[in-house]
C-alpha atoms as a PDB file:
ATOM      1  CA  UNK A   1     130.609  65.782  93.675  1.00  0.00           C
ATOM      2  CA  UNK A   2     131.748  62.975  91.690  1.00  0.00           C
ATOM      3  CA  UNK A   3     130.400  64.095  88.461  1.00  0.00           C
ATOM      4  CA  UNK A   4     133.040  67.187  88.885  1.00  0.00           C
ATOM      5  CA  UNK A   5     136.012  64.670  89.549  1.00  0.00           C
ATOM      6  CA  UNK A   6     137.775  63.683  86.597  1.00  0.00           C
ATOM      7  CA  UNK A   7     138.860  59.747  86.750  1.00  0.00           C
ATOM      8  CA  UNK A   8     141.697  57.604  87.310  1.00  0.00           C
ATOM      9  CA  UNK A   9     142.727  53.921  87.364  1.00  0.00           C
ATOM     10  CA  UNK A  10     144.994  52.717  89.525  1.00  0.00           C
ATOM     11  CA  UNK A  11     145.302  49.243  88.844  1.00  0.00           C
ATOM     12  CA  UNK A  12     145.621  47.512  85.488  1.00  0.00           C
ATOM     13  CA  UNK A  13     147.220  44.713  83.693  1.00  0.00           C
ATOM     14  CA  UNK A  14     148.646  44.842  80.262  1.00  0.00           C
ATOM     15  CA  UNK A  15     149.547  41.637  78.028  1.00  0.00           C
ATOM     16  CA  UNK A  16     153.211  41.130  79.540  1.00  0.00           C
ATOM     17  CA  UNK A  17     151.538  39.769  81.997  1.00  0.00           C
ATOM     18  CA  UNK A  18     148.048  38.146  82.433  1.00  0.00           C
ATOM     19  CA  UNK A  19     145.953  40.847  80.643  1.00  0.00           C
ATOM     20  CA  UNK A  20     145.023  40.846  77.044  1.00  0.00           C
ATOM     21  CA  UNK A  21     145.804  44.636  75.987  1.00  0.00           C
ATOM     22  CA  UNK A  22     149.086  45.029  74.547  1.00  0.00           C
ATOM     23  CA  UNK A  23     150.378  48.603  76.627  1.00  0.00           C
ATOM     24  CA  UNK A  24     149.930  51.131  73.720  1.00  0.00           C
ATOM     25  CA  UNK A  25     146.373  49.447  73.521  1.00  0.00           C
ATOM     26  CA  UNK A  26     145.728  49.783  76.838  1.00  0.00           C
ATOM     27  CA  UNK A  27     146.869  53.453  76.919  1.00  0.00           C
ATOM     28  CA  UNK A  28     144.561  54.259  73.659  1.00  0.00           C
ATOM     29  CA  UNK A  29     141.689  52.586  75.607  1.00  0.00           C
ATOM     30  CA  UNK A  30     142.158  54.608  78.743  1.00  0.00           C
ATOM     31  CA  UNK A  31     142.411  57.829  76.806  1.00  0.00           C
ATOM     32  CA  UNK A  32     139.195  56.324  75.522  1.00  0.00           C
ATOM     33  CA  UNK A  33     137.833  56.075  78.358  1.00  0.00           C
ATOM     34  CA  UNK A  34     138.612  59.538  79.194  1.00  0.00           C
ATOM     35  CA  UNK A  35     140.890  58.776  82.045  1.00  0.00           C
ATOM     36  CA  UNK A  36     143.532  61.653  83.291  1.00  0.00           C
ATOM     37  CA  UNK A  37     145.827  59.046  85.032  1.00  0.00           C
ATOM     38  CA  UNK A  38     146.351  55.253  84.084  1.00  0.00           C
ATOM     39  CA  UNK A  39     148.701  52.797  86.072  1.00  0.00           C
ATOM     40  CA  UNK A  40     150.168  49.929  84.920  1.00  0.00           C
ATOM     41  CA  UNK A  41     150.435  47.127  87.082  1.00  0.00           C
ATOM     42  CA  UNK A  42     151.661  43.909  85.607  1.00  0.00           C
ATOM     43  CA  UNK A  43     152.431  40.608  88.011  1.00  0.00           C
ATOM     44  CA  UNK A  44     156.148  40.809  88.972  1.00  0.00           C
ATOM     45  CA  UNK A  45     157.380  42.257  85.683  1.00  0.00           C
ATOM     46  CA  UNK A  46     157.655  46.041  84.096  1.00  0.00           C
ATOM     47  CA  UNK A  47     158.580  44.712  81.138  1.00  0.00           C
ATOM     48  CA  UNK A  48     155.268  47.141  79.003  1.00  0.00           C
ATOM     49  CA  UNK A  49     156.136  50.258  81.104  1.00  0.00           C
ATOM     50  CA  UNK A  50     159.104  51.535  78.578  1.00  0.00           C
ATOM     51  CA  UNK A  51     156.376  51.030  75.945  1.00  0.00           C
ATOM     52  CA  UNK A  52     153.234  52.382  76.997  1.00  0.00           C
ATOM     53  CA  UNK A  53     155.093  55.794  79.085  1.00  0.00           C
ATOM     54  CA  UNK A  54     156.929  56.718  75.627  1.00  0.00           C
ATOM     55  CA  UNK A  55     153.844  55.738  73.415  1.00  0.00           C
ATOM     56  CA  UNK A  56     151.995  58.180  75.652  1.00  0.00           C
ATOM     57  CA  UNK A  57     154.734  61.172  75.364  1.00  0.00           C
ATOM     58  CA  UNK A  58     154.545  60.232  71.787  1.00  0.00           C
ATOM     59  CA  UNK A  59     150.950  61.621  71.489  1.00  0.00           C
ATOM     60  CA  UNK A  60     151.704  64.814  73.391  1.00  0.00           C
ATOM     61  CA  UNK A  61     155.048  65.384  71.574  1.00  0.00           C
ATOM     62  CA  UNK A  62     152.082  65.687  68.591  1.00  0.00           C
ATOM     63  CA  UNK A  63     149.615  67.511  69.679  1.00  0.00           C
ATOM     64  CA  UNK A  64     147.023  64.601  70.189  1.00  0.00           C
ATOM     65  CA  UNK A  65     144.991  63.686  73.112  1.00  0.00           C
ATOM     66  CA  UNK A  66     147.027  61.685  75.948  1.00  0.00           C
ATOM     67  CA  UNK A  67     147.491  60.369  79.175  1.00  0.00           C
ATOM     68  CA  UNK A  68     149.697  60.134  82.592  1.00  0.00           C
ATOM     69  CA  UNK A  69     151.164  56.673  82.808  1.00  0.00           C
ATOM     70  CA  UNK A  70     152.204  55.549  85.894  1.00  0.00           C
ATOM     71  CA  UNK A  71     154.901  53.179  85.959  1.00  0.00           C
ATOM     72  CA  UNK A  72     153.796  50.321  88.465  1.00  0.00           C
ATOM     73  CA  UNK A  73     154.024  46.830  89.573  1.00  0.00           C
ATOM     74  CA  UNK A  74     152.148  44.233  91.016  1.00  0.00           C
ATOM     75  CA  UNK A  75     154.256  41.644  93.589  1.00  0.00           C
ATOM     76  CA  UNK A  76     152.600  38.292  94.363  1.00  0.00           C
ATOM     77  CA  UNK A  77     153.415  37.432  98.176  1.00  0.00           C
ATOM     78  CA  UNK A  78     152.629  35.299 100.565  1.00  0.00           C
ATOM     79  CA  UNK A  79     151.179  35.491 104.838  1.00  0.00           C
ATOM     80  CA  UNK A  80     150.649  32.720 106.363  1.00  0.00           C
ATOM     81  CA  UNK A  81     149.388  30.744 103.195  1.00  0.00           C
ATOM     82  CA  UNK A  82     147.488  33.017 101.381  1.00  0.00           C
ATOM     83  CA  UNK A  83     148.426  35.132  98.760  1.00  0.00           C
ATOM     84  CA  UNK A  84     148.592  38.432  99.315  1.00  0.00           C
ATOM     85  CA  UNK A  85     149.229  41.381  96.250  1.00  0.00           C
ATOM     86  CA  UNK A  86     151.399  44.657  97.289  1.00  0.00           C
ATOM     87  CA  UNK A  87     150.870  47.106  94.008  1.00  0.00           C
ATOM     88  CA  UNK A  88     153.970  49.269  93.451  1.00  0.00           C
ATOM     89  CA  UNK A  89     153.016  52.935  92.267  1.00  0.00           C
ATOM     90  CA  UNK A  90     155.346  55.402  91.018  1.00  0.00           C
ATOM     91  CA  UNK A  91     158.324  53.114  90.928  1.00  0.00           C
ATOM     92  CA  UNK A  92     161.721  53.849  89.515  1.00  0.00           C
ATOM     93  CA  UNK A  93     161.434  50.596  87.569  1.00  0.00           C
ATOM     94  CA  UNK A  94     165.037  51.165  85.966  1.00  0.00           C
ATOM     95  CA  UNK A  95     166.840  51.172  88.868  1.00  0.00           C
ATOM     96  CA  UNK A  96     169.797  47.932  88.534  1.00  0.00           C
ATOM     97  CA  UNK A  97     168.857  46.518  91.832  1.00  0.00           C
ATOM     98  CA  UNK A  98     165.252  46.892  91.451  1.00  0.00           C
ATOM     99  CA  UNK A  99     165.357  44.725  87.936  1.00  0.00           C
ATOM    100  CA  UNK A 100     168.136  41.951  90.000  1.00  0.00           C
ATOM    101  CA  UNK A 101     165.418  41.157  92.040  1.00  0.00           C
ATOM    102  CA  UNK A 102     162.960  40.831  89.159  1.00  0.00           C
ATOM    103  CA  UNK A 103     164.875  38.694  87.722  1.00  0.00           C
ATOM    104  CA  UNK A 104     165.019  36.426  90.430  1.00  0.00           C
ATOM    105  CA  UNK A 105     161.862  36.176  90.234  1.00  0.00           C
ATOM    106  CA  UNK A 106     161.210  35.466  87.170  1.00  0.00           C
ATOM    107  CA  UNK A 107     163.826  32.826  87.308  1.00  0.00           C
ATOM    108  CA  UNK A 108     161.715  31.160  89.988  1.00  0.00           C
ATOM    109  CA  UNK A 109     158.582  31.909  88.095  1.00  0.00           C
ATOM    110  CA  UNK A 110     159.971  29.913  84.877  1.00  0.00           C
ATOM    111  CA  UNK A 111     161.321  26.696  87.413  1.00  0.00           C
ATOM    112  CA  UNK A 112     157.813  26.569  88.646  1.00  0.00           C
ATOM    113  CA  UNK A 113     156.381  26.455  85.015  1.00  0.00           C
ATOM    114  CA  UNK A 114     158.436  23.493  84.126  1.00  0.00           C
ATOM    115  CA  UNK A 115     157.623  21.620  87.149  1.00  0.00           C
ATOM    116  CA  UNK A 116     153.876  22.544  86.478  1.00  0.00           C
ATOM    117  CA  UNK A 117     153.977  21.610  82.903  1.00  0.00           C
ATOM    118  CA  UNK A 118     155.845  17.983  83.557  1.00  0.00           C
ATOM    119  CA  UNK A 119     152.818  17.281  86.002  1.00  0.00           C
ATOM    120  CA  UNK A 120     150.393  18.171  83.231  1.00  0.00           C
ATOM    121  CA  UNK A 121     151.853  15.865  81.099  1.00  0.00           C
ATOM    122  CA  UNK A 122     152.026  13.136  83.251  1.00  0.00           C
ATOM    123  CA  UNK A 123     148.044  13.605  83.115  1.00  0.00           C
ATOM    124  CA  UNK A 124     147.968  13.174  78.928  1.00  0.00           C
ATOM    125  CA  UNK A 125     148.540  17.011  78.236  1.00  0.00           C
ATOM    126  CA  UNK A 126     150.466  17.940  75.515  1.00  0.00           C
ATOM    127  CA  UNK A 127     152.313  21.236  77.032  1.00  0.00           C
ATOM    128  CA  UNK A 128     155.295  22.390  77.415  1.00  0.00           C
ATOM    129  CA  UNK A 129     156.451  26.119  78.943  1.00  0.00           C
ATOM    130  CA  UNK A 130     157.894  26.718  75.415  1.00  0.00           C
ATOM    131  CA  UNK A 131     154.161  25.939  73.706  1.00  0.00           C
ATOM    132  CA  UNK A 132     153.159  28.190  76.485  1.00  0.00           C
ATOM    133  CA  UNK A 133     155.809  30.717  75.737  1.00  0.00           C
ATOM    134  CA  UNK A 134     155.051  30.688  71.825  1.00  0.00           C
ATOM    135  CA  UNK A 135     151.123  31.973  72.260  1.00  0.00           C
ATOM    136  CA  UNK A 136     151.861  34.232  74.646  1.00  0.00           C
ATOM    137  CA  UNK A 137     155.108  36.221  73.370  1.00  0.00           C
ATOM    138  CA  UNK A 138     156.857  38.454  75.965  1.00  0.00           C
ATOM    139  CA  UNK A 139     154.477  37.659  78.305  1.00  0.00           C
ATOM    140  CA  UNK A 140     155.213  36.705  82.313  1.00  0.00           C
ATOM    141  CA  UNK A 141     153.424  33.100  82.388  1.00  0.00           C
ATOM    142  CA  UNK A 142     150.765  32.913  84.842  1.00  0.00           C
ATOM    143  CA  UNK A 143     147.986  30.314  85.076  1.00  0.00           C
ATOM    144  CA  UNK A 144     145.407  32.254  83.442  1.00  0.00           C
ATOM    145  CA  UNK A 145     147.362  31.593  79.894  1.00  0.00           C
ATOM    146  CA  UNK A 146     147.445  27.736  81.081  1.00  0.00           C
ATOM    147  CA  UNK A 147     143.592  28.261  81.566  1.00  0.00           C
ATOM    148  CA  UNK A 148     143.802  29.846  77.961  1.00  0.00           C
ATOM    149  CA  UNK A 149     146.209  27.078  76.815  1.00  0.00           C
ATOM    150  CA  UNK A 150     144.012  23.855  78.330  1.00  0.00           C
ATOM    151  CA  UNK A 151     140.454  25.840  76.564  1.00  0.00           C
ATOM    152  CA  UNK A 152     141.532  26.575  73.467  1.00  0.00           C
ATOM    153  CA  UNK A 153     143.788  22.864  72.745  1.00  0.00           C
ATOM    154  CA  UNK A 154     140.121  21.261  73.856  1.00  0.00           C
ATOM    155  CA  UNK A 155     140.950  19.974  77.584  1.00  0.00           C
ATOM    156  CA  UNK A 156     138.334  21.799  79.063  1.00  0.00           C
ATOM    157  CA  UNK A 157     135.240  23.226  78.147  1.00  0.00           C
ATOM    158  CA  UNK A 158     136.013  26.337  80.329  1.00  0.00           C
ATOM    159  CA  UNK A 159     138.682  28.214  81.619  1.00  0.00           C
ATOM    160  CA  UNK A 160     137.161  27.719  85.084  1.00  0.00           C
ATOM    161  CA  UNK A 161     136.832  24.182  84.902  1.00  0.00           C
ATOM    162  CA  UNK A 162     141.139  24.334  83.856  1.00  0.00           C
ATOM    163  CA  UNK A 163     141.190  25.987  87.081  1.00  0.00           C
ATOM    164  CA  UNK A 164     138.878  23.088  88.873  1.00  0.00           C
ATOM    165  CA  UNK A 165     140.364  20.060  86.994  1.00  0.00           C
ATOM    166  CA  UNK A 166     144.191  21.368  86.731  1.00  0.00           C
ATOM    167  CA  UNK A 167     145.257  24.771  88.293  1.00  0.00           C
ATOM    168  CA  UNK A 168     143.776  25.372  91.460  1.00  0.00           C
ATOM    169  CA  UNK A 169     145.779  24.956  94.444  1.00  0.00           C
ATOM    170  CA  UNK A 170     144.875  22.123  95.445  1.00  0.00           C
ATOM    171  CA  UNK A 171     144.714  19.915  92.360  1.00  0.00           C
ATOM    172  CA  UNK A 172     147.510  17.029  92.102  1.00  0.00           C
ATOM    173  CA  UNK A 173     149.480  19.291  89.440  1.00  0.00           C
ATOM    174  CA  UNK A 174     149.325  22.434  90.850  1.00  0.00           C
ATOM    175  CA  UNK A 175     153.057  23.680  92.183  1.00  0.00           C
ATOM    176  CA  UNK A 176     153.630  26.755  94.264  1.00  0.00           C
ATOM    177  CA  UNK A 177     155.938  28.943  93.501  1.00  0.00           C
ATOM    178  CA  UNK A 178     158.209  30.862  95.956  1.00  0.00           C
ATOM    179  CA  UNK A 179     157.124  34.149  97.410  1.00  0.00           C
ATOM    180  CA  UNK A 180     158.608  37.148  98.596  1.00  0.00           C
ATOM    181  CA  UNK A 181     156.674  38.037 101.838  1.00  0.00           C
ATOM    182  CA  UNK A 182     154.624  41.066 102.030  1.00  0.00           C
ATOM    183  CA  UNK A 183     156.691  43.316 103.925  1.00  0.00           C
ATOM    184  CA  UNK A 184     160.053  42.186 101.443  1.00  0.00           C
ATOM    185  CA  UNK A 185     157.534  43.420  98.525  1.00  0.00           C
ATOM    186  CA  UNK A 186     157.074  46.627 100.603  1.00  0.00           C
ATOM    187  CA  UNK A 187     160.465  47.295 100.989  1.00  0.00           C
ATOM    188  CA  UNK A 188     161.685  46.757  97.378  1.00  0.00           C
ATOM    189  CA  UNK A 189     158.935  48.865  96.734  1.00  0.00           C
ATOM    190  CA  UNK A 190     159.893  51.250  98.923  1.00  0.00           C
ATOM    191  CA  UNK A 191     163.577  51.528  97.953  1.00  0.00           C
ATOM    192  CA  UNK A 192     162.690  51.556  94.197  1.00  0.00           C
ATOM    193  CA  UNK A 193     161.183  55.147  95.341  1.00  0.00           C
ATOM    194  CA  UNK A 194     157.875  53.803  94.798  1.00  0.00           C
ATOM    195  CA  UNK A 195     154.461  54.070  97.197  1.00  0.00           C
ATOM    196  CA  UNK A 196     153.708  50.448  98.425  1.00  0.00           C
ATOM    197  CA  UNK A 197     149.885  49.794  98.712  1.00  0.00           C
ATOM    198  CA  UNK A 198     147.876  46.632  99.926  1.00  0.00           C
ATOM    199  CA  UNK A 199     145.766  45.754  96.981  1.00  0.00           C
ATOM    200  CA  UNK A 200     142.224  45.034  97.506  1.00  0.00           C
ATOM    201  CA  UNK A 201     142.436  43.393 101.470  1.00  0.00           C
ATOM    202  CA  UNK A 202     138.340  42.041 101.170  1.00  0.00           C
ATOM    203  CA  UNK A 203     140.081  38.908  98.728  1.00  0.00           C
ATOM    204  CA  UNK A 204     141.865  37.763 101.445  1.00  0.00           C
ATOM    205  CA  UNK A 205     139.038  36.644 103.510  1.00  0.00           C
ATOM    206  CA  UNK A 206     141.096  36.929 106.415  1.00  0.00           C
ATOM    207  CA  UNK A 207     138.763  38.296 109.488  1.00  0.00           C
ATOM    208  CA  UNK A 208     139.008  42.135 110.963  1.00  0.00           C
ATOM    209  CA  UNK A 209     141.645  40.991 113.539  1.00  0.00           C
ATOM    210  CA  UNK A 210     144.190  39.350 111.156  1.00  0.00           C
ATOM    211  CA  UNK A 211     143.754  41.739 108.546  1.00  0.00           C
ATOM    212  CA  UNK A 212     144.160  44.454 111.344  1.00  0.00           C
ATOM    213  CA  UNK A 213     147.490  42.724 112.468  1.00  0.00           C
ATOM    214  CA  UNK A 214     148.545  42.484 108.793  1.00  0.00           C
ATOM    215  CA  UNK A 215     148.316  46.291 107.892  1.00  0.00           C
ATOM    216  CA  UNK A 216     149.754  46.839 111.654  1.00  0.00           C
ATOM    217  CA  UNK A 217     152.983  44.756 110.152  1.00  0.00           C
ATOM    218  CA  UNK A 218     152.915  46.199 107.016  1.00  0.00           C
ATOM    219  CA  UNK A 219     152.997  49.747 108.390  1.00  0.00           C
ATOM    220  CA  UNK A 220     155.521  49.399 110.771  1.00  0.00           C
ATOM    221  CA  UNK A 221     157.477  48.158 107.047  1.00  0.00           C
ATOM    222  CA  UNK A 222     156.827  51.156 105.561  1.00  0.00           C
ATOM    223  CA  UNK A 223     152.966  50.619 103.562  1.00  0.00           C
ATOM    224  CA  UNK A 224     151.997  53.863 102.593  1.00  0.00           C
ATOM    225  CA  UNK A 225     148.290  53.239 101.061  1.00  0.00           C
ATOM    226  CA  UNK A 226     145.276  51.076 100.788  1.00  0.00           C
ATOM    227  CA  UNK A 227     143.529  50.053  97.758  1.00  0.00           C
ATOM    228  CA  UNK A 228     140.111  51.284  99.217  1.00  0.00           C
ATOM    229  CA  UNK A 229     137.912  51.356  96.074  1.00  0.00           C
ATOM    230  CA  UNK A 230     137.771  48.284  93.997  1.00  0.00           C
ATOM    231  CA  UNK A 231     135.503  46.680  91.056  1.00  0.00           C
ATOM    232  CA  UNK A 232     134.242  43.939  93.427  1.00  0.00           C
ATOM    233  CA  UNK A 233     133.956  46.104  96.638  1.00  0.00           C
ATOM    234  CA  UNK A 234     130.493  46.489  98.022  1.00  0.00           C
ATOM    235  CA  UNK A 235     129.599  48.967  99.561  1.00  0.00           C
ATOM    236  CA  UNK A 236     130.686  47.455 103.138  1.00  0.00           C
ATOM    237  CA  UNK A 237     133.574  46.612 101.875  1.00  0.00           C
ATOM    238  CA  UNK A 238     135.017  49.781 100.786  1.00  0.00           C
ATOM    239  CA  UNK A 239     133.456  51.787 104.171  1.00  0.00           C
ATOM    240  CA  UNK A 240     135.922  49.095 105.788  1.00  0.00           C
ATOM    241  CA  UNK A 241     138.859  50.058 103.549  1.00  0.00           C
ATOM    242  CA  UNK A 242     138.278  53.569 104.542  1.00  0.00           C
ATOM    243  CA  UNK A 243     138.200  53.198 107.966  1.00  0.00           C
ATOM    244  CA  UNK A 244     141.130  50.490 108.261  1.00  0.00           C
ATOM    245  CA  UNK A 245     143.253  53.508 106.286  1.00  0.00           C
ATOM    246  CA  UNK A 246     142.326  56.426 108.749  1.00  0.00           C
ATOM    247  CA  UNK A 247     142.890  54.137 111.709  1.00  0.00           C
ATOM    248  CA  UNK A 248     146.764  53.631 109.784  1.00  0.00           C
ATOM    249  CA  UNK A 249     147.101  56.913 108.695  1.00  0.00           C
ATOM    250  CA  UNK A 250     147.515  55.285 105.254  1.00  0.00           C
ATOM    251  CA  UNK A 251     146.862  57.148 101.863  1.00  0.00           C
ATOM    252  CA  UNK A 252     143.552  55.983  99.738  1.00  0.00           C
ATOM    253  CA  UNK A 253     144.327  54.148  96.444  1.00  0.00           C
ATOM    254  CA  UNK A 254     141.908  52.321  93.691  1.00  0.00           C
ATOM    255  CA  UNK A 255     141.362  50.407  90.040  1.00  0.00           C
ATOM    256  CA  UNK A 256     140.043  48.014  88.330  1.00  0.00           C
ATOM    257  CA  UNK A 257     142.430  45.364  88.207  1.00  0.00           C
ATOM    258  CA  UNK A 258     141.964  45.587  84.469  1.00  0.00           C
ATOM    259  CA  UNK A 259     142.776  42.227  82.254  1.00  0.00           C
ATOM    260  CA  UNK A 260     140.955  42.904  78.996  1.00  0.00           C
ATOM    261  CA  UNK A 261     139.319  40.160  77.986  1.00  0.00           C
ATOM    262  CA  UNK A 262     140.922  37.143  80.526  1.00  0.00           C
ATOM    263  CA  UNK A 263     138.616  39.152  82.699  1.00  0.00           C
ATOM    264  CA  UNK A 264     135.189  39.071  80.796  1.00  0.00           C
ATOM    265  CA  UNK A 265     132.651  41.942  81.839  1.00  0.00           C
ATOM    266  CA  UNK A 266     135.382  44.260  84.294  1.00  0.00           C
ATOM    267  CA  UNK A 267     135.877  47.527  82.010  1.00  0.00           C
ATOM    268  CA  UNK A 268     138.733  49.630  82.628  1.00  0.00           C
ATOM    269  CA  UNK A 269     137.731  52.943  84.776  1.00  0.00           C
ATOM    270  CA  UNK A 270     134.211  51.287  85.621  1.00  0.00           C
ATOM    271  CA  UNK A 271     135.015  48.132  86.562  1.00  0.00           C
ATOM    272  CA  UNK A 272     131.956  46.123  86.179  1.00  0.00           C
ATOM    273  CA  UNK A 273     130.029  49.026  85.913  1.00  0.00           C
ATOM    274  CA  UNK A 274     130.003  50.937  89.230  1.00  0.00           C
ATOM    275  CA  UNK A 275     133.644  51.994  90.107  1.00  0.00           C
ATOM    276  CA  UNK A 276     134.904  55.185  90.016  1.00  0.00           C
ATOM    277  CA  UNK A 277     138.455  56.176  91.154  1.00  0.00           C
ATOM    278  CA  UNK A 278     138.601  60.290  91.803  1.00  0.00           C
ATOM    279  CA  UNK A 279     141.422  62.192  90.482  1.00  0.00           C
ATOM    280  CA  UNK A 280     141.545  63.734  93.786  1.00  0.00           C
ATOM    281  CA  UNK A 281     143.122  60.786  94.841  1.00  0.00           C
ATOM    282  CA  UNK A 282     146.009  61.348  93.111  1.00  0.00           C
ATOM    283  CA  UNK A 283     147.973  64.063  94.517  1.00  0.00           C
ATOM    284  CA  UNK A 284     148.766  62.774  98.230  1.00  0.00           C
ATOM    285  CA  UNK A 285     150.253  59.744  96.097  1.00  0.00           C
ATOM    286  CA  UNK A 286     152.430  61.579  94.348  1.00  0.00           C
ATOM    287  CA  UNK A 287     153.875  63.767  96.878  1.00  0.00           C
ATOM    288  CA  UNK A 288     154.454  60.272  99.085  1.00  0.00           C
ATOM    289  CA  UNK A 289     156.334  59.021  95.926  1.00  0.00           C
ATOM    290  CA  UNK A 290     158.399  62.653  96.422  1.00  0.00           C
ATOM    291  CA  UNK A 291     158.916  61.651  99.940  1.00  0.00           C
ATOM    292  CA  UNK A 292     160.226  58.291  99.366  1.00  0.00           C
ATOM    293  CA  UNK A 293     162.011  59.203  96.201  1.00  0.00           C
ATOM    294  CA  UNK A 294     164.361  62.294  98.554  1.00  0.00           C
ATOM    295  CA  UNK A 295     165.299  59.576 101.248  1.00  0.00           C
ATOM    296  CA  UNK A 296     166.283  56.373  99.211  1.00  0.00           C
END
């Protein structure tokens, strides 16, 4: 029964990227929240795991309550023009040719930025990626802090209008950024000794048939899990998840997708208010990460 499972969360976002918990926050809150296990999962960056893993050996080197953190990623790709998300778990994040390829991206991420901010100011909006830069310290710039950026400097009345008016895809300023595909996200994944999961397929809106040919691809890759429970699964949804997996032979994953408050009303653990990820979940990950880990 789930009342006997202790909980997990398998998918969270700290403040180096686009969530609002610095990582020794978000470790505090998950112990909190009486979680067992907490991943962190920022958007192509583990700049917070160094902090929030020794923060949590920290408490146990004293005696105090604390917390498995597991270091993670989240990699932004793209299939045939969507975007598509490929959560790393268990990565060796310090590996040199993991943290090359990081920082290509990042480079790529920051080229975009510019771009994006020129266009913006072409419109009468004074921003510039170093204004952005400056409010959020540290942090991997995404378009939720221009959303944050545009609402608080009095361009928009909402964050989602900054996203109607100014950031959505198909606004005159928006600028894509380059992608690694999703099977190039598996295999860094992969070779950083890390378990490579498809997080939460249902966003895609793709149909049964293409998402069927997508996990099909991504298997043959190496994918090794399925985010099957997730805060804005129905019921349906998740049944789906679980069958897709056992058709793939692919291991069962699941969080939040925690971002504090740039994510109003989705709680860590509970998501927004139903979600619960079993501990029990847990172990096949880890021994995959084993697996990997003794052949790369």
């Amino acid at each position: 029964m789930i009342s006997n499972q202790k909980q997990i969360d398998l998918h969270t976002h700290t403040s180096k990227s686009d969530g609002s918990y610095t990582p020794t926050e978000l470790v505090d809150y998950a112990i909190q929240k009486a979680l067992i296990a907490v991943a962190i999962t920022d958007h192509d960056t583990t700049d917070g795991l160094d902090e929030a893993i020794s923060y949590a050996a920290l408490l146990r080197r004293q005696g105090k309550p604390s917390i498995e953190v597991i270091p993670g990623i989240e990699f932004s790709t793209e299939y045939e023009g969507k975007d598509v998300h490929i959560v790393g778990l268990y990565i060796s994040y310090d590996a040199p040719a993991f943290q090359a390829q990081l920082d290509a991206f990042v480079e790529s991420r920051i080229n975009r930025n510019i771009k994006m901010c020129t266009k913006l100011q072409e419109a009468g909006i004074d921003i510039t990626y170093e204004k952005l830069q400056e409010d959020n310290p540290g942090a991997v710039i995404t378009r939720a802090h221009y959303a944050a950026y545009l609402h608080t400097h009095g361009y928009v009345r909402s964050r989602a209008e900054a996203f109607d008016r100014y950031l959505g895809d198909h606004t005159p300023y928006f600028i894509p950024r380059e992608k690694v595909t999703p099977v190039q996200a598996v295999r860094l994944i992969l070779d950083a000794g890390g378990v490579p999961i498809l997080a939460h397929p249902p966003l895609y809106h793709m149909g049964k048939d293409r998402l069927r040919k997508l996990v099909a691809s991504l298997k043959k890759a190496g994918l090794l899990g399925i985010e099957a429970i997730y805060s804005t699964y129905t019921n349906q949804d998740e049944n789906d998840m679980r069958k897709l997996a056992d058709e793939f032979h692919l291991l069962l994953s699941g969080g939040s997708d925690f971002h504090g408050d740039n994510k109003p009303g989705l709680d860590l653990g509970t998501g927004y208010g139903r979600l619960f990820v079993p501990e029990e979940l847990l172990p096949p990950i880890r021994a995959a990460h084993k697996a990997v880990s003794e052949q790369s």
